[in-house]
N, C-alpha and C. Protein backbone atom coordinates (compact mmCIF):
# COMPACT_ATOMS: atom_id res chain seq x y z
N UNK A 1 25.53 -8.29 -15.86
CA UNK A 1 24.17 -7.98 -15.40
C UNK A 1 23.89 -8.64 -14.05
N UNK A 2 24.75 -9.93 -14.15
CA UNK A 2 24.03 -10.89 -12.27
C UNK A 2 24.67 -9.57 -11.44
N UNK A 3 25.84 -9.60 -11.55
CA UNK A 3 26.66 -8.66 -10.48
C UNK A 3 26.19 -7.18 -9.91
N UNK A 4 25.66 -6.52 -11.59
CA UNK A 4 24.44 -5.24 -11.02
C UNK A 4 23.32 -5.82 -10.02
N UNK A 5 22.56 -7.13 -10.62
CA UNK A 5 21.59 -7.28 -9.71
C UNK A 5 21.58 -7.89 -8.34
N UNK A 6 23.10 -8.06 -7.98
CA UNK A 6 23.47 -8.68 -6.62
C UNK A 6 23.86 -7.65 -5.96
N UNK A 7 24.99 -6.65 -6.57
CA UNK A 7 24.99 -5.46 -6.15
C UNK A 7 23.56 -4.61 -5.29
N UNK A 8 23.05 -4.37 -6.12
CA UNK A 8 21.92 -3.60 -6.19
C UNK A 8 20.64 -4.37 -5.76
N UNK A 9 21.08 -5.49 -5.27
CA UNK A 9 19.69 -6.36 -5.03
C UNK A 9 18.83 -5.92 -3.80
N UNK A 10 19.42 -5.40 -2.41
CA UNK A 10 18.32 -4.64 -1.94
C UNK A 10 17.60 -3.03 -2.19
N UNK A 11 18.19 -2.72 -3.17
CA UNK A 11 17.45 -1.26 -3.92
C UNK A 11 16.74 -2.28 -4.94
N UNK A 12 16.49 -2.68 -5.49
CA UNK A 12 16.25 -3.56 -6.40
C UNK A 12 14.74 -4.58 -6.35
N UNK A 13 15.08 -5.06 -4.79
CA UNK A 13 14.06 -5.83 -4.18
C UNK A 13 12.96 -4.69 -3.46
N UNK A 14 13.22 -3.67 -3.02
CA UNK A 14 12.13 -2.81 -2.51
C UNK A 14 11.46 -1.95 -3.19
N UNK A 15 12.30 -1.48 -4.65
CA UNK A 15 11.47 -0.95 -5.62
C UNK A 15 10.38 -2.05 -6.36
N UNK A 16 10.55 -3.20 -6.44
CA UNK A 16 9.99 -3.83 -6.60
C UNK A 16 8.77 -4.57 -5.67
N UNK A 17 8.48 -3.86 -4.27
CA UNK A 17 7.85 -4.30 -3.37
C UNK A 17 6.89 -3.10 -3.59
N UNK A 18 7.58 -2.22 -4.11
CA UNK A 18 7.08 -0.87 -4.15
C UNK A 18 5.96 -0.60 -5.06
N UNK A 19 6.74 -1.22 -6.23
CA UNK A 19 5.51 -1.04 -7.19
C UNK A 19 3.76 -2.11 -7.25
N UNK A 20 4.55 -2.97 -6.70
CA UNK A 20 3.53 -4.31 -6.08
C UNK A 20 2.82 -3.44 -5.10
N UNK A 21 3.36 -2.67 -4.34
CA UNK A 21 2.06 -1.94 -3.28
C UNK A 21 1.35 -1.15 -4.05
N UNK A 22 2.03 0.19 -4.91
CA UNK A 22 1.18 0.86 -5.76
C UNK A 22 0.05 -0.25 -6.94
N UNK A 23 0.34 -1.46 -7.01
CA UNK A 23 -0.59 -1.83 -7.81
C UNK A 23 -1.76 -2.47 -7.13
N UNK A 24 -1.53 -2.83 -5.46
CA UNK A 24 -2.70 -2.98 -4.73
C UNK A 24 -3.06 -1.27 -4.27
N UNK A 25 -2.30 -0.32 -3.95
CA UNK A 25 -3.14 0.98 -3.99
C UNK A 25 -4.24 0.79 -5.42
N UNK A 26 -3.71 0.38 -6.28
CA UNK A 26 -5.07 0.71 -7.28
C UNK A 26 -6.12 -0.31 -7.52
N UNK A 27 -5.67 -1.29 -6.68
CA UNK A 27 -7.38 -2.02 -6.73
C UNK A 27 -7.79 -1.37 -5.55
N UNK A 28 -7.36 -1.08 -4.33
CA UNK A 28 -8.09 -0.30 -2.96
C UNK A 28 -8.77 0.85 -3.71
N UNK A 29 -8.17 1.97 -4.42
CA UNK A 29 -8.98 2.69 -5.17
C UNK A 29 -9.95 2.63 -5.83
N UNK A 30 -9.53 1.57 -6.24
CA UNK A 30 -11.04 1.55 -7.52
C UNK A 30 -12.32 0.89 -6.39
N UNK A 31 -11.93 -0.19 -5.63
CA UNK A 31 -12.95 -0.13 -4.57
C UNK A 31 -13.57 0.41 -4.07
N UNK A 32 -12.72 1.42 -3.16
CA UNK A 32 -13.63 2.54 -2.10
C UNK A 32 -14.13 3.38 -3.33
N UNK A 33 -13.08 4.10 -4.82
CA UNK A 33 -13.76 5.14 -5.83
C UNK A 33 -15.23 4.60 -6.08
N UNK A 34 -15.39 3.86 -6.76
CA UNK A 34 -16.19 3.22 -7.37
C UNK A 34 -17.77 2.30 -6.87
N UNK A 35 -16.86 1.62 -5.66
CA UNK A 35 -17.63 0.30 -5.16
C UNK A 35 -18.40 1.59 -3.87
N UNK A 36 -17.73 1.43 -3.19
CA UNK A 36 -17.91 2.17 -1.87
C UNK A 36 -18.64 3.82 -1.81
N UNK A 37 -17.30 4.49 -2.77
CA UNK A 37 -17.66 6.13 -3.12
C UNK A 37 -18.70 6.25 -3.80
N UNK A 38 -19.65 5.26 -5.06
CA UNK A 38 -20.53 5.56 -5.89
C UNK A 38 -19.71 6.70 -6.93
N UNK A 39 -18.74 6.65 -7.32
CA UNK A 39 -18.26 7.13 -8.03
C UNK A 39 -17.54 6.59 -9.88
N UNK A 40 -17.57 7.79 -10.47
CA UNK A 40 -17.65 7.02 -12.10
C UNK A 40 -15.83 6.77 -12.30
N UNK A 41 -16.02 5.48 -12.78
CA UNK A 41 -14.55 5.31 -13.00
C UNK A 41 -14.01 6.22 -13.95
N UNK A 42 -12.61 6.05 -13.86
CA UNK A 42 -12.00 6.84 -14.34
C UNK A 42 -11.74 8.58 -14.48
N UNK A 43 -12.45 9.08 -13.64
CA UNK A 43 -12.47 10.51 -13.12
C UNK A 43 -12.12 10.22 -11.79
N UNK A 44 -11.52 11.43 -11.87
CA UNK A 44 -10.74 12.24 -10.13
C UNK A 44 -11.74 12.10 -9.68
N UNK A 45 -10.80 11.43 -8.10
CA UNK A 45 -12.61 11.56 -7.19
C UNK A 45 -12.51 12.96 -6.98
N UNK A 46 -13.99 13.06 -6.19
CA UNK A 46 -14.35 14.06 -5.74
C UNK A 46 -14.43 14.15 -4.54
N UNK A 47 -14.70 15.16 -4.20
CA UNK A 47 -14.54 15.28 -2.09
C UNK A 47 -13.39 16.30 -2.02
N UNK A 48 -13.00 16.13 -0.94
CA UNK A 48 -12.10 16.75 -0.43
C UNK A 48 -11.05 16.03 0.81
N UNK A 49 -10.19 16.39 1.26
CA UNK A 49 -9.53 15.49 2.50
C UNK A 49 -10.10 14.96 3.51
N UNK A 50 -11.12 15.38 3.81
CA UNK A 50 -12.43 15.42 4.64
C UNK A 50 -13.04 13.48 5.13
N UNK A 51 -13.27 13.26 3.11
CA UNK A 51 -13.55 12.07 2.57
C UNK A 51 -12.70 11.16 2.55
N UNK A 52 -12.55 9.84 3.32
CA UNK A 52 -11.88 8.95 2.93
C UNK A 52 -11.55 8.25 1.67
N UNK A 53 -12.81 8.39 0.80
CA UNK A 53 -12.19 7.36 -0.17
C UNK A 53 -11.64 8.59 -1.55
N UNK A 54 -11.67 9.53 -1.07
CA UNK A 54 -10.72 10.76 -1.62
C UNK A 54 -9.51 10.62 -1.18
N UNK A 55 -9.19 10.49 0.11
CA UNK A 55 -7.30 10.40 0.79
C UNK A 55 -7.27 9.22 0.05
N UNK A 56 -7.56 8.02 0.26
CA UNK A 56 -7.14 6.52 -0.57
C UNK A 56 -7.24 6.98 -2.33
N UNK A 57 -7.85 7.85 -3.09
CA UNK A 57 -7.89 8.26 -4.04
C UNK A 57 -6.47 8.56 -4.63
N UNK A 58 -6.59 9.64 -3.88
CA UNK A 58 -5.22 11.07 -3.56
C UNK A 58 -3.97 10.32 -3.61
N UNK A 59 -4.11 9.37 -2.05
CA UNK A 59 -2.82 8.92 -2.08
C UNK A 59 -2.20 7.43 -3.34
N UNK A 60 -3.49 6.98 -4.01
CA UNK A 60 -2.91 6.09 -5.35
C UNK A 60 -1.74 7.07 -5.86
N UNK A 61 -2.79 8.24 -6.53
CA UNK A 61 -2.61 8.77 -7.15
C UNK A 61 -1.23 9.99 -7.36
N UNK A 62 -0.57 10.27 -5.62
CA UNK A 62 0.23 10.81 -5.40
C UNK A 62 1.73 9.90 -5.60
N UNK A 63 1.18 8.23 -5.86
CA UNK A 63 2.19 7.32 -5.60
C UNK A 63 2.62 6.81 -7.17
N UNK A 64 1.52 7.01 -8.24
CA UNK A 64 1.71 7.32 -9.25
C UNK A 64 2.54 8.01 -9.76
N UNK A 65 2.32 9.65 -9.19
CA UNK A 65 3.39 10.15 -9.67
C UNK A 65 4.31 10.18 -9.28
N UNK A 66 5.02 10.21 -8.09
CA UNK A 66 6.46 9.65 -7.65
C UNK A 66 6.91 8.25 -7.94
N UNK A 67 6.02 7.37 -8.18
CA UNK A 67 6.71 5.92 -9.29
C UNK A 67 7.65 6.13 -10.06
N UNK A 68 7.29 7.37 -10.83
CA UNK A 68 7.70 6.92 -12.30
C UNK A 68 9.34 7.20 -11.70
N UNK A 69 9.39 8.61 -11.57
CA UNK A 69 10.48 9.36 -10.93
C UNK A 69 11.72 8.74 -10.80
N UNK A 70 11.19 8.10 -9.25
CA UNK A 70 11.69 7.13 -8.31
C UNK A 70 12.49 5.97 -9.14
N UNK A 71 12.07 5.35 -9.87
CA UNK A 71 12.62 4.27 -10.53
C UNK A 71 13.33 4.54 -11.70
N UNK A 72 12.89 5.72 -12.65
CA UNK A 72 14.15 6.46 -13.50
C UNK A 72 15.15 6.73 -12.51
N UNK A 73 15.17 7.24 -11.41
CA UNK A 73 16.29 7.64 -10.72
C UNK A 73 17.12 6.52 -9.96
N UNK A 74 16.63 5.40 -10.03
CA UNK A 74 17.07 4.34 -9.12
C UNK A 74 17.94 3.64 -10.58
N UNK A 75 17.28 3.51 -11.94
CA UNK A 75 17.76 2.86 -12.62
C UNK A 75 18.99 3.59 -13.32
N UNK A 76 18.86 5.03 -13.39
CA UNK A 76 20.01 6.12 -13.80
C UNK A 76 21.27 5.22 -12.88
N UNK A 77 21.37 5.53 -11.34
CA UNK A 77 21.75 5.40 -10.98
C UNK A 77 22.72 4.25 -10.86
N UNK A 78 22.01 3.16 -11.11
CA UNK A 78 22.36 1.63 -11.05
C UNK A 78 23.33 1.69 -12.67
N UNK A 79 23.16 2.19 -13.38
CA UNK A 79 23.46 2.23 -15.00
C UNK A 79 25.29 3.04 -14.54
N UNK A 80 25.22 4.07 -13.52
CA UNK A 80 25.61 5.02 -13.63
C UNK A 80 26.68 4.36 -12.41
N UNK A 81 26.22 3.43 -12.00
CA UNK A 81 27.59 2.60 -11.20
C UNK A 81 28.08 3.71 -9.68
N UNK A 82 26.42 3.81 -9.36
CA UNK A 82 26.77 4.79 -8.33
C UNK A 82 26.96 4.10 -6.94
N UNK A 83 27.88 4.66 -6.15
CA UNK A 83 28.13 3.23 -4.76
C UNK A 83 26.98 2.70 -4.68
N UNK A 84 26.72 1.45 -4.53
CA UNK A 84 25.61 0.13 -4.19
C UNK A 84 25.10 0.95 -2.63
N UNK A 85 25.80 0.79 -1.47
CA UNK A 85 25.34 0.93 -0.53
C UNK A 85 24.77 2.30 -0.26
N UNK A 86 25.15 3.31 -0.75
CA UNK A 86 24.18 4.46 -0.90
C UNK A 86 22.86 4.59 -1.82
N UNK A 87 23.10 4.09 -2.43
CA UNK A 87 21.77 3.49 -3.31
C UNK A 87 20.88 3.09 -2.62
N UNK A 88 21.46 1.48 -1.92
CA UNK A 88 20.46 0.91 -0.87
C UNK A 88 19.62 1.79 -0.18
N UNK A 89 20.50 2.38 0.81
CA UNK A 89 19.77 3.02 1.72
C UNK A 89 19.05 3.81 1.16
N UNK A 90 19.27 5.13 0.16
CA UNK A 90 18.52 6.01 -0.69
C UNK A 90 17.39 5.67 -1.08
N UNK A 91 17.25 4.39 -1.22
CA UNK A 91 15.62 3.40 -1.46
C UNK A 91 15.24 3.36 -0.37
N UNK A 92 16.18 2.59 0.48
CA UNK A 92 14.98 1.97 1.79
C UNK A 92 14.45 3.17 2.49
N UNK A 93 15.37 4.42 2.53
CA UNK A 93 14.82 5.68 2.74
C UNK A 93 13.35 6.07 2.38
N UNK A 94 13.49 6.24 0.83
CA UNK A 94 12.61 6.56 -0.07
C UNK A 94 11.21 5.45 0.32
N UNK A 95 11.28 4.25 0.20
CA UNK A 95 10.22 3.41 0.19
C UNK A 95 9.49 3.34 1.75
N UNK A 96 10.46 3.43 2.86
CA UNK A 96 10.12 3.71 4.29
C UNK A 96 8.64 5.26 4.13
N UNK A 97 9.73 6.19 3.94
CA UNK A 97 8.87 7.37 3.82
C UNK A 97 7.64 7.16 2.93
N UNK A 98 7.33 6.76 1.73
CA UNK A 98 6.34 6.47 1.18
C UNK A 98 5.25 5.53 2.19
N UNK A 99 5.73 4.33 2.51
CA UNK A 99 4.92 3.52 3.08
C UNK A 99 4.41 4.61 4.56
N UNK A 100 5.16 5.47 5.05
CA UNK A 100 4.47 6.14 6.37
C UNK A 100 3.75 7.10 5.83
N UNK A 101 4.32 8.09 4.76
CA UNK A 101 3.00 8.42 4.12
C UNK A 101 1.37 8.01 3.33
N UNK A 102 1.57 6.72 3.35
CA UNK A 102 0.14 5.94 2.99
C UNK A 102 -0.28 5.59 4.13
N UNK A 103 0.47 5.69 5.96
CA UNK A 103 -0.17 5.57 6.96
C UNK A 103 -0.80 6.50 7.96
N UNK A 104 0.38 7.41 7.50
CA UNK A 104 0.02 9.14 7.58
C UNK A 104 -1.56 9.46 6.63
N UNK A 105 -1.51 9.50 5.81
CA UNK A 105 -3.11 10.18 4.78
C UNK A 105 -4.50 9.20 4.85
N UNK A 106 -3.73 7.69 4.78
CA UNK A 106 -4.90 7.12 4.45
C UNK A 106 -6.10 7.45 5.53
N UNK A 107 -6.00 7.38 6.97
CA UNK A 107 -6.40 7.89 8.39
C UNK A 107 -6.97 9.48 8.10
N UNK A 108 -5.85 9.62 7.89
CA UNK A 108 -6.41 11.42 7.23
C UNK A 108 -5.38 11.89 8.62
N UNK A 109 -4.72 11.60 9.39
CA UNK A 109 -3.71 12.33 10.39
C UNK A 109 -2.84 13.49 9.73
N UNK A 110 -3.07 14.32 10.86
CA UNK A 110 -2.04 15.59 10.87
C UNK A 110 -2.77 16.67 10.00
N UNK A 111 -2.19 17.29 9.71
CA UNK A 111 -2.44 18.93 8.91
C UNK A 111 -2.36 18.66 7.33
N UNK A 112 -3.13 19.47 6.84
CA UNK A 112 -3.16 19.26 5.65
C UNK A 112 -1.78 19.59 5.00
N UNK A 113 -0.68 20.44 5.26
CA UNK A 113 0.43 21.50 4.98
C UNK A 113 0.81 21.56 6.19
N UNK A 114 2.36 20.79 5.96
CA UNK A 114 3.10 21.38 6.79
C UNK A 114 3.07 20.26 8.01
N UNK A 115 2.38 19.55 8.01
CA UNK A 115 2.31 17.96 8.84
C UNK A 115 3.45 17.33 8.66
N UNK A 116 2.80 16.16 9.27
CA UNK A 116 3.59 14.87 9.31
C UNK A 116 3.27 14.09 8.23
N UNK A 117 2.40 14.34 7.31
CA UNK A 117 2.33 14.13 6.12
C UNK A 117 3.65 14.96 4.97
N UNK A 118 3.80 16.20 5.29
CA UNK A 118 4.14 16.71 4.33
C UNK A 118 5.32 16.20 5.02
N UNK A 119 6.05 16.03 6.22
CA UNK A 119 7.15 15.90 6.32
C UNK A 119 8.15 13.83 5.83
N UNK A 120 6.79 13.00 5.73
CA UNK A 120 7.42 12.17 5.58
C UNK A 120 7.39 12.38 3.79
N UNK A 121 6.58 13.02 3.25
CA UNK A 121 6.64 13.37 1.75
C UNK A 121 7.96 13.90 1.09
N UNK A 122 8.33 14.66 1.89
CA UNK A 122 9.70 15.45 1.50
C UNK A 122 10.93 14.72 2.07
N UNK A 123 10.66 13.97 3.34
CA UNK A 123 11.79 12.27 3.31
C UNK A 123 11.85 11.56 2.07
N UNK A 124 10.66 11.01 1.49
CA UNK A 124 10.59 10.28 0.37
C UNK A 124 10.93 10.91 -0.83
N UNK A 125 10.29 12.46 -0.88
CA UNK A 125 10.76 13.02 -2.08
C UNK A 125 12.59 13.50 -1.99
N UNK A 126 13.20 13.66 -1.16
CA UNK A 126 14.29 14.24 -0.82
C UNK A 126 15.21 13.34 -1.11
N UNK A 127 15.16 11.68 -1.23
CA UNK A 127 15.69 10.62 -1.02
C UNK A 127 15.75 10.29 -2.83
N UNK A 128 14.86 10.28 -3.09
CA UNK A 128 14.54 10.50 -5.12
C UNK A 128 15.19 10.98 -5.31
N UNK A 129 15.28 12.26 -5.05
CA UNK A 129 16.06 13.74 -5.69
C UNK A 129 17.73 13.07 -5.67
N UNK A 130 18.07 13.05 -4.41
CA UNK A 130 19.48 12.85 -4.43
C UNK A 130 19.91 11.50 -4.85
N UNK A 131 19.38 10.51 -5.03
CA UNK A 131 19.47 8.96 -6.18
C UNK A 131 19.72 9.98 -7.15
N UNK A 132 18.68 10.70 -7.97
CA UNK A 132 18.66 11.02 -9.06
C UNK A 132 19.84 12.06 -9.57
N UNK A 133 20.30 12.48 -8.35
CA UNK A 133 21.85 13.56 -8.54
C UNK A 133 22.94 12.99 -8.49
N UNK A 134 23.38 11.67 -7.43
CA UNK A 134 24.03 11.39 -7.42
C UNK A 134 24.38 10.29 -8.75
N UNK A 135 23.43 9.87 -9.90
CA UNK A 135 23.49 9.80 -11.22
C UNK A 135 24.12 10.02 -12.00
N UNK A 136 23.75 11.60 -11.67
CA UNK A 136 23.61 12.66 -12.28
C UNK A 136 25.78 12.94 -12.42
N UNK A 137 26.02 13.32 -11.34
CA UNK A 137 27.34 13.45 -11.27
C UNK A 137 28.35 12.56 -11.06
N UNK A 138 27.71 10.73 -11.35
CA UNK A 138 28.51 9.78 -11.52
C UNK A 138 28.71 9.57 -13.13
N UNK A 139 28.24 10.26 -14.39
CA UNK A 139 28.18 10.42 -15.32
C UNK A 139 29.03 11.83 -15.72
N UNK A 140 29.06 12.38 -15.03
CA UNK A 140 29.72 13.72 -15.04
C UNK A 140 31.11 14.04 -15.08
């Protein structure tokens, strides 16, 4: 187990920086939702992209669901004895693109579709996917 986690210690250390940011995304949320927005906890905000404390909403909430993903696929992987150094990078990839997409939306920059939002989204999501394949066919 030390040797996986020395191996794997910088995929390892940034998923773990990672989830530490998504858990300050959700006190920023509940702030602006709640404190700021006048809004009832625990319901979707409301607004539209328009609204800031809707993008800070949105983007918790978009980081939520690529969490879970992300870290089944990082841990497949690690289980699955897939090269260390492609791993690495496949994170720092993945966690780079996430963090520019929370700098990309939170502002509200670019196009709704088809931006520089959607494009660092599909860096981050693209970087998941193939952790999660290359798993996939180290088991195979």
């Amino acid at each position: 187990m030390t040797e996986m986690l020395t191996t794997y210690q910088t995929a390892i250390t940034l998923a773990a920086l990672l989830v530490v940011a998504v858990h300050l995304q959700s006190f920023l949320s509940a702030m602006f939702k709640i404190v700021l927005g006048k809004q009832a906890p625990g319901v979707s905000a409301a607004g539209d992209y328009t609204d800031r404390t809707f993008r800070i909403y949105r983007t918790h909430m978009n980081s939520v669901e690529n969490l879970t993903i992300f870290i089944a696929a990082l841990i497949f992987a690690m289980i699955a004895g897939v090269n260390a150094s492609l791993v690495n990078w496949l994170v720092i990839i993945h966690v780079v693109a996430r963090l520019a997409f929370w700098a990309v939306y939170y502002p509200g920059l670019g196009a709704l579709a088809g931006g520089l939002r959607t494009i660092v989204f599909v860096i981050g999501f693209t970087a998941s996917m193939v952790l999660a394949i290359t798993a996939l066919f180290a088991v195979l």
